[in-house]
N, C-alpha and C. Protein backbone atom coordinates (compact mmCIF):
# COMPACT_ATOMS: atom_id res chain seq x y z
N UNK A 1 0.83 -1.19 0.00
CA UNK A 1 0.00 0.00 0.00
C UNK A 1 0.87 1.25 0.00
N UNK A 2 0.67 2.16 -0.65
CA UNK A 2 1.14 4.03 -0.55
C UNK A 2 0.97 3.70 0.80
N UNK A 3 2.03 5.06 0.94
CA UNK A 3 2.12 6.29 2.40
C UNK A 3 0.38 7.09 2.03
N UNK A 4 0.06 6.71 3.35
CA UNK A 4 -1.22 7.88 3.22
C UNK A 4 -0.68 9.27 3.74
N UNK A 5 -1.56 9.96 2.37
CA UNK A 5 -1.03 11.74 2.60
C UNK A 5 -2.24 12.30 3.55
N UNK A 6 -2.34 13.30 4.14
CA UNK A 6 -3.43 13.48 4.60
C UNK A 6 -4.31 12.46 5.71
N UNK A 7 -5.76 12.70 5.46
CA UNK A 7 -6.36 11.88 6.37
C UNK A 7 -7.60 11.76 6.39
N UNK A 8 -8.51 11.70 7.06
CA UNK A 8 -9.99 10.75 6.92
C UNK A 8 -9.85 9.52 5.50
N UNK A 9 -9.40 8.86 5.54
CA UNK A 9 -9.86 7.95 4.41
C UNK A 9 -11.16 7.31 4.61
N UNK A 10 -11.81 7.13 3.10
CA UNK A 10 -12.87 6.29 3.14
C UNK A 10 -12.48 4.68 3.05
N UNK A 11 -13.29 3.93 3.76
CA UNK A 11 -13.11 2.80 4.05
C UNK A 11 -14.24 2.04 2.69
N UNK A 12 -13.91 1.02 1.89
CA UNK A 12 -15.56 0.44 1.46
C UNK A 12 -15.66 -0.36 2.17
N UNK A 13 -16.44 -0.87 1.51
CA UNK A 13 -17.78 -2.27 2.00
C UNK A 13 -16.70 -3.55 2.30
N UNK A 14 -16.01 -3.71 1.34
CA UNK A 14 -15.25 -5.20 1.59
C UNK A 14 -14.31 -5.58 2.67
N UNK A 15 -14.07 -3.96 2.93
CA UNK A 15 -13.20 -4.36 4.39
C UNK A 15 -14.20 -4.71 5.89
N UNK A 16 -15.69 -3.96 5.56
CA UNK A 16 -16.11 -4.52 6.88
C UNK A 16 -16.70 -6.12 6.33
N UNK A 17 -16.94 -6.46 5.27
CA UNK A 17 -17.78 -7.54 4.95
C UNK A 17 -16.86 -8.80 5.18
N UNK A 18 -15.30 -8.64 4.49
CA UNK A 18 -14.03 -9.32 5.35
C UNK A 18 -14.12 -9.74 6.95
N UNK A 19 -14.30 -8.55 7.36
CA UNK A 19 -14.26 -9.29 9.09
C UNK A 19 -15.70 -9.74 8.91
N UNK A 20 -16.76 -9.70 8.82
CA UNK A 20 -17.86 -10.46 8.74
C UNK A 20 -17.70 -11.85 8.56
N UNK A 21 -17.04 -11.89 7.21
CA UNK A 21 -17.22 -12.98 6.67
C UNK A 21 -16.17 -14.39 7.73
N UNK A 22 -14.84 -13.79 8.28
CA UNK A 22 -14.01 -14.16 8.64
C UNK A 22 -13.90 -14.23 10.30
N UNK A 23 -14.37 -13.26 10.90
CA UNK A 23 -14.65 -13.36 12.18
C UNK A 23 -15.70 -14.03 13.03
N UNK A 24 -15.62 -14.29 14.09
CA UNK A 24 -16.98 -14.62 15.35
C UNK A 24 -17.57 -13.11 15.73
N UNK A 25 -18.41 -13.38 14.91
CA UNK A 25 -19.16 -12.01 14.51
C UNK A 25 -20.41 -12.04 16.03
N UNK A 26 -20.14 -12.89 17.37
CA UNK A 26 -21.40 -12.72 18.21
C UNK A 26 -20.33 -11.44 18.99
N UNK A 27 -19.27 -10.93 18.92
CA UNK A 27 -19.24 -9.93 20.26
C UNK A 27 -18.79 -9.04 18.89
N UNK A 28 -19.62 -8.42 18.15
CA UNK A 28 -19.46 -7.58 16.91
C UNK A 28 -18.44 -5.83 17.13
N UNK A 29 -19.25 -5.50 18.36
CA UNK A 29 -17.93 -4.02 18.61
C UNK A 29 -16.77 -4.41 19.00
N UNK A 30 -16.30 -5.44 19.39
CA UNK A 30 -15.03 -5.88 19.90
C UNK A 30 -13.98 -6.48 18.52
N UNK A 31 -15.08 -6.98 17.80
CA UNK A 31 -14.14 -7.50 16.42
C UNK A 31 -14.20 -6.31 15.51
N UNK A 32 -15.20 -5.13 15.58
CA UNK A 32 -14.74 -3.75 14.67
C UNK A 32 -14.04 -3.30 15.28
N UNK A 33 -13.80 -2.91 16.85
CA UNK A 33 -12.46 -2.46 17.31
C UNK A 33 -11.31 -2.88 16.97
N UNK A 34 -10.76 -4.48 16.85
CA UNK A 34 -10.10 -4.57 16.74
C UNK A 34 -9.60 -4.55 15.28
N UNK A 35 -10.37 -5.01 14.78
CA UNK A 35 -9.82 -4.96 13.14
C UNK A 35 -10.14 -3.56 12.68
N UNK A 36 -10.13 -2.81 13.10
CA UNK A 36 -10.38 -1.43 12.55
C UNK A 36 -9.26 -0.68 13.39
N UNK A 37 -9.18 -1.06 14.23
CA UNK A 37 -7.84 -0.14 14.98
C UNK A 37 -6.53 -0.62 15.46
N UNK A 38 -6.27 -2.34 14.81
CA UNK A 38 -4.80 -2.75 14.89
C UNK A 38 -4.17 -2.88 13.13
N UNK A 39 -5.08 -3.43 12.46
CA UNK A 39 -4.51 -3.60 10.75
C UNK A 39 -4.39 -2.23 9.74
N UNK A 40 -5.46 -2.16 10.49
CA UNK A 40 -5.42 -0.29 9.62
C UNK A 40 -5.50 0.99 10.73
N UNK A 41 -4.52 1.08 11.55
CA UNK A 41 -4.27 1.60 12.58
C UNK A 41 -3.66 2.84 11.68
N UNK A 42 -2.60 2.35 10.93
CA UNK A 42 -1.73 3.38 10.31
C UNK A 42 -2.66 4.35 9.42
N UNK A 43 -4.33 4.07 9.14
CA UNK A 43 -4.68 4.54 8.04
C UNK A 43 -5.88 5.50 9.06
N UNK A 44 -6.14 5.24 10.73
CA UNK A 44 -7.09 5.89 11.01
C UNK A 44 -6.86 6.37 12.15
N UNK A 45 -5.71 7.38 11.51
CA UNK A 45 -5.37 7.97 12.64
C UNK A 45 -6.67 9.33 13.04
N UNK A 46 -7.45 9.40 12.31
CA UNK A 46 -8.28 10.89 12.60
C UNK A 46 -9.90 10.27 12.50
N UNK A 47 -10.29 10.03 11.28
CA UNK A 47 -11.38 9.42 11.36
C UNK A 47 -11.56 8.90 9.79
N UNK A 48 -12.56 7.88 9.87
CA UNK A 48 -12.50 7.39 8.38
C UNK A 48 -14.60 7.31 8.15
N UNK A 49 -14.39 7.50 6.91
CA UNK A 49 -16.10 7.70 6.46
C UNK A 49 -16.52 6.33 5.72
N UNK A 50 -17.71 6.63 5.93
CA UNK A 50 -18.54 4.96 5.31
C UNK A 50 -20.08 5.70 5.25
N UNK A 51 -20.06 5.57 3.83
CA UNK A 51 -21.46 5.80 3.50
C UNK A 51 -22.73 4.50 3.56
N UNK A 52 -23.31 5.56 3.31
CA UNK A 52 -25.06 4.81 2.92
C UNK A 52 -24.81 3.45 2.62
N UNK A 53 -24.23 3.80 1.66
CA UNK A 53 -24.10 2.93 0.18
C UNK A 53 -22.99 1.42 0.72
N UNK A 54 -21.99 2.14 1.62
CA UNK A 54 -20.94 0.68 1.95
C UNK A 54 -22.58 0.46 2.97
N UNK A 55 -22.89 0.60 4.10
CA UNK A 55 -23.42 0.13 4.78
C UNK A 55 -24.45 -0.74 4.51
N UNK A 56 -25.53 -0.16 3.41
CA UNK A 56 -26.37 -0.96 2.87
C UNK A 56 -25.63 -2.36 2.44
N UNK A 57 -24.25 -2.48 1.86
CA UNK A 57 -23.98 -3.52 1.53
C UNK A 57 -23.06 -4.02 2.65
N UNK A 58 -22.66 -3.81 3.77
CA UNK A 58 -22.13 -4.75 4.87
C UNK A 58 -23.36 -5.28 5.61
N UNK A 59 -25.03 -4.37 5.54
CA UNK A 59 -25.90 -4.81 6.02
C UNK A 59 -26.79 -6.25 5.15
N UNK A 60 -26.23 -6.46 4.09
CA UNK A 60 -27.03 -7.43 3.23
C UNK A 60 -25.66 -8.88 3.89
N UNK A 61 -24.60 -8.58 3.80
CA UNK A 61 -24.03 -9.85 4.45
C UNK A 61 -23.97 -9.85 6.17
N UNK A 62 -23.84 -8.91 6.55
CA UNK A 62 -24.25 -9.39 7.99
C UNK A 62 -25.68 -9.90 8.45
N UNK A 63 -26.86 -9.87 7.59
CA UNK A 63 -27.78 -10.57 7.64
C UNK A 63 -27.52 -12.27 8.01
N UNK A 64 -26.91 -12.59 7.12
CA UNK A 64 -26.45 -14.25 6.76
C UNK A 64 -25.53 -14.65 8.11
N UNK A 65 -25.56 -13.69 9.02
CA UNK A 65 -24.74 -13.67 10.24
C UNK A 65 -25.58 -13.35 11.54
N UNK A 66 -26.74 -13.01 10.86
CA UNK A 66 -27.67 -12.69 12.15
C UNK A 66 -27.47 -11.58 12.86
N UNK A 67 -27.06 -10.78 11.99
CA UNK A 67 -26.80 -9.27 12.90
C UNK A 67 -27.98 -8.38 12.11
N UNK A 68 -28.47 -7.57 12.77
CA UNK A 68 -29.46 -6.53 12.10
C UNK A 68 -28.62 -5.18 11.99
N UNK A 69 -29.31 -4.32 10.62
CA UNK A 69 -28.81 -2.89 10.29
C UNK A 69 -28.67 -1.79 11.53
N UNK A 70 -29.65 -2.29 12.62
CA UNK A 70 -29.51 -1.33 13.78
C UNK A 70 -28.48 -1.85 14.47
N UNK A 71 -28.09 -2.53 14.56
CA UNK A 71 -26.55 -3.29 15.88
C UNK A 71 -25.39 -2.67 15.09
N UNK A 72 -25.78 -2.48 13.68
CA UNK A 72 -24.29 -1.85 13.31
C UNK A 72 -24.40 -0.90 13.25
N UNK A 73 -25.56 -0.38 12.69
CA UNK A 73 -25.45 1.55 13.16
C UNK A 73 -24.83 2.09 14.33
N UNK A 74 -25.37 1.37 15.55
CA UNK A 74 -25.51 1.50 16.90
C UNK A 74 -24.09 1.08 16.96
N UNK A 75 -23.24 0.56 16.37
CA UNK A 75 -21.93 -0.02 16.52
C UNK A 75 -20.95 1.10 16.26
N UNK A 76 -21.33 1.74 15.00
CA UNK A 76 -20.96 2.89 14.24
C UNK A 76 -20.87 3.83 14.55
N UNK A 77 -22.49 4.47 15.38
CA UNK A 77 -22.37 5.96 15.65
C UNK A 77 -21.92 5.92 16.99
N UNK A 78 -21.76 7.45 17.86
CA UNK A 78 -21.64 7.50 18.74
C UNK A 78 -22.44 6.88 19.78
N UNK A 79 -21.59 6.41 20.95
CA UNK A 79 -20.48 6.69 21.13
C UNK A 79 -19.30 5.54 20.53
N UNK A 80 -19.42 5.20 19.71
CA UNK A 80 -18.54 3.46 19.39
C UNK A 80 -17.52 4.97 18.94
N UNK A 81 -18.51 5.62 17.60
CA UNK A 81 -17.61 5.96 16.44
C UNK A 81 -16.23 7.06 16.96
N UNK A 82 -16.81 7.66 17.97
CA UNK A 82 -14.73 8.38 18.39
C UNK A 82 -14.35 7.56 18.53
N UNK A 83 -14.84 6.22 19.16
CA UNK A 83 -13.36 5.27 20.04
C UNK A 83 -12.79 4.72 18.60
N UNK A 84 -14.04 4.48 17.78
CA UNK A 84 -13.00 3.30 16.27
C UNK A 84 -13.12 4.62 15.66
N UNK A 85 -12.92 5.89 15.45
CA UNK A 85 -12.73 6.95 14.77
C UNK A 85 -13.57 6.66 13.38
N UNK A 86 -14.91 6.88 13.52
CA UNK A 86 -15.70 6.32 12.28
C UNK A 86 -16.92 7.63 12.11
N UNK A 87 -17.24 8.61 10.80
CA UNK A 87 -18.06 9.10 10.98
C UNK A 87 -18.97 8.87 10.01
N UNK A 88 -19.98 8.27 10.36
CA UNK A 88 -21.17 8.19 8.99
C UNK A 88 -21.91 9.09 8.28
N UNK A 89 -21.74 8.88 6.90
CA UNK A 89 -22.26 10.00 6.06
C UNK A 89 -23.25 9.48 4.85
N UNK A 90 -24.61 10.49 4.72
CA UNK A 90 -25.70 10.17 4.38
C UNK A 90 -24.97 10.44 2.82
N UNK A 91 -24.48 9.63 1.77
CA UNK A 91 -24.61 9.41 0.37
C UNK A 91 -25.19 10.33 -0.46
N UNK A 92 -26.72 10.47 0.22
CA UNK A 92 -27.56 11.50 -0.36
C UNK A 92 -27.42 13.21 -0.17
N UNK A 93 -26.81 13.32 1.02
CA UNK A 93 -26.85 14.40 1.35
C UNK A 93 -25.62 15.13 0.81
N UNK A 94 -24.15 14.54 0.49
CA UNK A 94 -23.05 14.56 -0.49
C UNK A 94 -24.02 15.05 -2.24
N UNK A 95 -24.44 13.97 -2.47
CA UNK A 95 -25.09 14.48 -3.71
C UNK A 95 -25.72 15.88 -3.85
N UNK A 96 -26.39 16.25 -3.24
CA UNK A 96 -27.37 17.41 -2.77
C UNK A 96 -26.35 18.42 -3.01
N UNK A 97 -25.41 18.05 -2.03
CA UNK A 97 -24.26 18.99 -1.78
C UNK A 97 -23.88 19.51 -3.03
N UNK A 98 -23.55 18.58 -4.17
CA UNK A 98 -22.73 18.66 -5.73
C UNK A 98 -23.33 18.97 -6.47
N UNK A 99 -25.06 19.20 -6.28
CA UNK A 99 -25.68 19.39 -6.82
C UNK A 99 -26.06 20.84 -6.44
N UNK A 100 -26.17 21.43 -5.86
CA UNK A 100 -26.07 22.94 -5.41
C UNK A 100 -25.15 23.87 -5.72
N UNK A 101 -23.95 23.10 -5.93
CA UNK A 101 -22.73 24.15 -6.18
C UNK A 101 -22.47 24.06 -7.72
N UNK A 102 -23.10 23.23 -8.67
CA UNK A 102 -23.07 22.88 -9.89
C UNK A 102 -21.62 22.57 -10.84
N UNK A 103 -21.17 21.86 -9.77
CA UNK A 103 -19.56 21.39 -10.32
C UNK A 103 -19.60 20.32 -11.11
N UNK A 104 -20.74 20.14 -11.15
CA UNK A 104 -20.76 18.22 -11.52
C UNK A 104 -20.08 18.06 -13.14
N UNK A 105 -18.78 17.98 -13.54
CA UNK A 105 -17.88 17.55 -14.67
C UNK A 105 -18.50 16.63 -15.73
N UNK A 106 -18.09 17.00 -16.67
CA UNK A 106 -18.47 15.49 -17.88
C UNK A 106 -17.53 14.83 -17.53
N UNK A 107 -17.08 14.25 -16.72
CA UNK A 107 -15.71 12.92 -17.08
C UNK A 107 -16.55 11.73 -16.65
N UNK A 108 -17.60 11.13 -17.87
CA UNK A 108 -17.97 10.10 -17.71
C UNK A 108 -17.88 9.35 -16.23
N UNK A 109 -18.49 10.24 -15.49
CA UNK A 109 -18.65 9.88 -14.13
C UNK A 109 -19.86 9.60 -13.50
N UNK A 110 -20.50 8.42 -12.57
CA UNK A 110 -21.56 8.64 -12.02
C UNK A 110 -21.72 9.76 -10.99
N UNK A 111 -22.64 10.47 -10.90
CA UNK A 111 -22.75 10.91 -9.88
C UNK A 111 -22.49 10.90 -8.46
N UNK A 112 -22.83 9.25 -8.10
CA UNK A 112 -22.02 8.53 -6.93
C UNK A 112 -20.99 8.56 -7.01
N UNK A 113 -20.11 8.44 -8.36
CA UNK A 113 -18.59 8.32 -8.09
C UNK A 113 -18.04 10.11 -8.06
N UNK A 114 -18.78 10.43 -8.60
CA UNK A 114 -18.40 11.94 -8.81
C UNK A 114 -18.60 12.77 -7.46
N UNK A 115 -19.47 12.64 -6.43
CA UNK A 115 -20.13 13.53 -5.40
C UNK A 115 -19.10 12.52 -4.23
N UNK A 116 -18.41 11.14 -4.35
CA UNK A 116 -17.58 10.38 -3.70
C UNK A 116 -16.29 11.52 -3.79
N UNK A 117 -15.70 11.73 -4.81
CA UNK A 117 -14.44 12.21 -4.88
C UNK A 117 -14.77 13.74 -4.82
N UNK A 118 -16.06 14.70 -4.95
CA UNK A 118 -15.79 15.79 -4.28
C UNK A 118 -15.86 16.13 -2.83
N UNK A 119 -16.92 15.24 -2.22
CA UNK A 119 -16.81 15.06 -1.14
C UNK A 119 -15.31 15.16 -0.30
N UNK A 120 -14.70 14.12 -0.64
CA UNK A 120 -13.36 14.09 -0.22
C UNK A 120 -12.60 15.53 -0.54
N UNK A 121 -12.73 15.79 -1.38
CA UNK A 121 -11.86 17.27 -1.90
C UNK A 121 -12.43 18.21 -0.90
N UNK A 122 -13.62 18.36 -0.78
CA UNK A 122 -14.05 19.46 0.24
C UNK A 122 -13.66 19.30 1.92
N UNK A 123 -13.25 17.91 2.25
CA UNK A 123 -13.16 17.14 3.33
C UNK A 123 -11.99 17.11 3.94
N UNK A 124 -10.49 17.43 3.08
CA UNK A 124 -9.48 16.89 3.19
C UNK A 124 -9.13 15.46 3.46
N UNK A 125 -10.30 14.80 2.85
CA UNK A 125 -9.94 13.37 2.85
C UNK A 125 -9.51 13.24 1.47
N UNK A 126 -7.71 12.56 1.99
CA UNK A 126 -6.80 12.60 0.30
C UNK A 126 -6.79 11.35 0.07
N UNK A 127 -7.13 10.15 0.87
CA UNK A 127 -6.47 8.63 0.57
C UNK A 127 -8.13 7.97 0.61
N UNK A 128 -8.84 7.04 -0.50
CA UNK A 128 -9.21 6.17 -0.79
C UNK A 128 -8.85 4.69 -0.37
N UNK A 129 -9.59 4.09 0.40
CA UNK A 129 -9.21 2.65 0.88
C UNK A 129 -10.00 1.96 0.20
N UNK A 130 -9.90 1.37 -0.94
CA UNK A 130 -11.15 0.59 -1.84
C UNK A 130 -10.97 -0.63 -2.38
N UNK A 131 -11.54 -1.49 -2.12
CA UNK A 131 -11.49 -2.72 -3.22
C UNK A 131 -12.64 -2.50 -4.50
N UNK A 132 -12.81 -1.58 -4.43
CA UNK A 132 -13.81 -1.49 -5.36
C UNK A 132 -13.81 -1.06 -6.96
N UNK A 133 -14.04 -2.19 -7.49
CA UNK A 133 -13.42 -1.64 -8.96
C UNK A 133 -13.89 -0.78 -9.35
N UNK A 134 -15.19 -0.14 -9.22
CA UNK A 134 -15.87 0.92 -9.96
C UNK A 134 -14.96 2.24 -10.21
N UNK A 135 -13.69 2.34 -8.67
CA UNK A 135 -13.25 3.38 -8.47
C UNK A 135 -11.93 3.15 -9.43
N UNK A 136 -11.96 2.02 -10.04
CA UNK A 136 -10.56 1.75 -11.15
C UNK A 136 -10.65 3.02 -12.36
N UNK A 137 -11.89 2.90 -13.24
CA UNK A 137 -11.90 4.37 -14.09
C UNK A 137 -11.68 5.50 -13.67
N UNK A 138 -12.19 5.68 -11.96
CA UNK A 138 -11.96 7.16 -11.97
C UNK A 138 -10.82 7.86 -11.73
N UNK A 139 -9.76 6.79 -11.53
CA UNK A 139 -8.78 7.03 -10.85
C UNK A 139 -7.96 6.96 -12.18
N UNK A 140 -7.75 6.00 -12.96
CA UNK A 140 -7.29 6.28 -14.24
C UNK A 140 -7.56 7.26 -15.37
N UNK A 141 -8.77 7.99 -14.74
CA UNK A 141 -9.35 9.54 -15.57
C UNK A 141 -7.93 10.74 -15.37
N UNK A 142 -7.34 10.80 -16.15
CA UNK A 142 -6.46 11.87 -16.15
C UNK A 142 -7.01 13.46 -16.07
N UNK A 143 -7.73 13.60 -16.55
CA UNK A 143 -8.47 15.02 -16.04
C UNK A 143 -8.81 14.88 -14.99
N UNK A 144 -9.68 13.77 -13.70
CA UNK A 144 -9.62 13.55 -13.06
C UNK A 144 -8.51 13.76 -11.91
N UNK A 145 -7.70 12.93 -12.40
CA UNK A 145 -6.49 13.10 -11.65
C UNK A 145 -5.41 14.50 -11.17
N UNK A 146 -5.67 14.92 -12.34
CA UNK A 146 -4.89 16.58 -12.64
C UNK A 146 -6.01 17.41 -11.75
N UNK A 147 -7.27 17.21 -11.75
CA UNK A 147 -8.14 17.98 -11.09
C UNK A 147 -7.94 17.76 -9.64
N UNK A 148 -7.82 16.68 -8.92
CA UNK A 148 -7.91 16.05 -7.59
C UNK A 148 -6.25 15.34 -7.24
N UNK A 149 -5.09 16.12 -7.30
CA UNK A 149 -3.84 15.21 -7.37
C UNK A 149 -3.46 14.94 -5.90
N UNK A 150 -4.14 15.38 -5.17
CA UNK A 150 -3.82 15.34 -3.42
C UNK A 150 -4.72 14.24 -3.15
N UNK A 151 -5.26 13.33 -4.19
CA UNK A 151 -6.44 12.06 -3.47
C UNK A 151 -5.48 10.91 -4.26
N UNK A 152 -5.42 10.29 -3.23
CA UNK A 152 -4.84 9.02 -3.66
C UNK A 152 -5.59 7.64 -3.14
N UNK A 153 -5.79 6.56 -4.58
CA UNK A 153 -6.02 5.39 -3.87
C UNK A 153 -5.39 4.53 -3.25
N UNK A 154 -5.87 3.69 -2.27
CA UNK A 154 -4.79 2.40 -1.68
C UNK A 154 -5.65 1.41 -1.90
C-alpha cells in the first residue's frame, strides 16, 4: 500500500464484509475495534467515512450472520464511532451537496462516483481505501487526476 497523505480515508464495503465474513461475529464491537484499529491503525489515525451505500452492503451480508442494520449503526455511531474513529455520512446528502454548487464535470462519471471524490476534496480526505473496482476508471481519468492530485487510492 502508498504512504497515506493526509487523512480521513474512506473505508468500502469489503473491508467490513471481510471481518464479517471471517470473524466470530457474536461480540461484533469488539471485532470492529479490533480490526479497525490494529490492521489499519496506520490509516485511522483521525477518522475514516462509510457511506449509505458501503453500509447498505455490509448490512445485506451481515444478515447471513444474524446481525441486524440497527446493531451496526448502533456499533458505528456515537459513542462506538470516536473510540474506532468512524463518521457516517448520508450518500444523499453529499449528492445534494454537488448538486447545489453545480460542479458536476463530464468525465464520464456517475454521480455517486463523482459527489464520492468531491466530497473528499471538500473534506481533506486525500487517501481512498477501496477494493472497489468501480473506483478503477476514476482514478485512471487523467483530467480527473490533474483535477484532484492530493487524493490518492490504496
Amino acid at each position: 500500500m502508498d504512504a497515506i497523505i493526509g487523512r480521513s480515508p474512506i473505508v468500502n464495503a469489503d473491508v467490513l464484509i471481510r471481518l464479517l465474513k471471517r470473524e466470530d461475529t457474536k461480540e461484533l464491537k469488539q471485532k470492529l475495534r479490533s480490526y479497525l484499529t490494529e490492521p489499519l491503525n496506520a490509516f485511522l489515525s483521525e477518522s475514516c467515512i462509510i457511506t449509505d451505500q458501503i453500509l447498505n452492503e455490509v448490512t445485506v451480508e451481515a444478515k447471513h450472520h444474524g446481525i441486524s442494520r440497527e446493531s451496526i449503526i448502533t456499533t458505528l455511531y456515537p459513542p462506538y464511532s470516536s473510540y474506532f474513529h468512524i463518521v457516517y455520512v448520508d450518500s444523499e446528502c453529499i449528492k445534494r451537496s454537488v448538486d447545489s454548487i453545480k460542479e458536476y464535470p463530464d468525465y464520464d462519471l456517475s454521480l455517486s462516483e463523482w459527489s464520492t471524490i468531491w466530497f473528499m476534496s471538500k473534506n481533506n480526505c486525500t487517501t481512498l481505501i477501496s477494493g472497489n473496482s468501480d473506483f478503477d476508471r476514476v482514478f485512471s481519468n487523467a483530467q480527473l487526476q490533474s483535477q484532484f492530485a492530493s487524493i490518492k487510492r490504496v
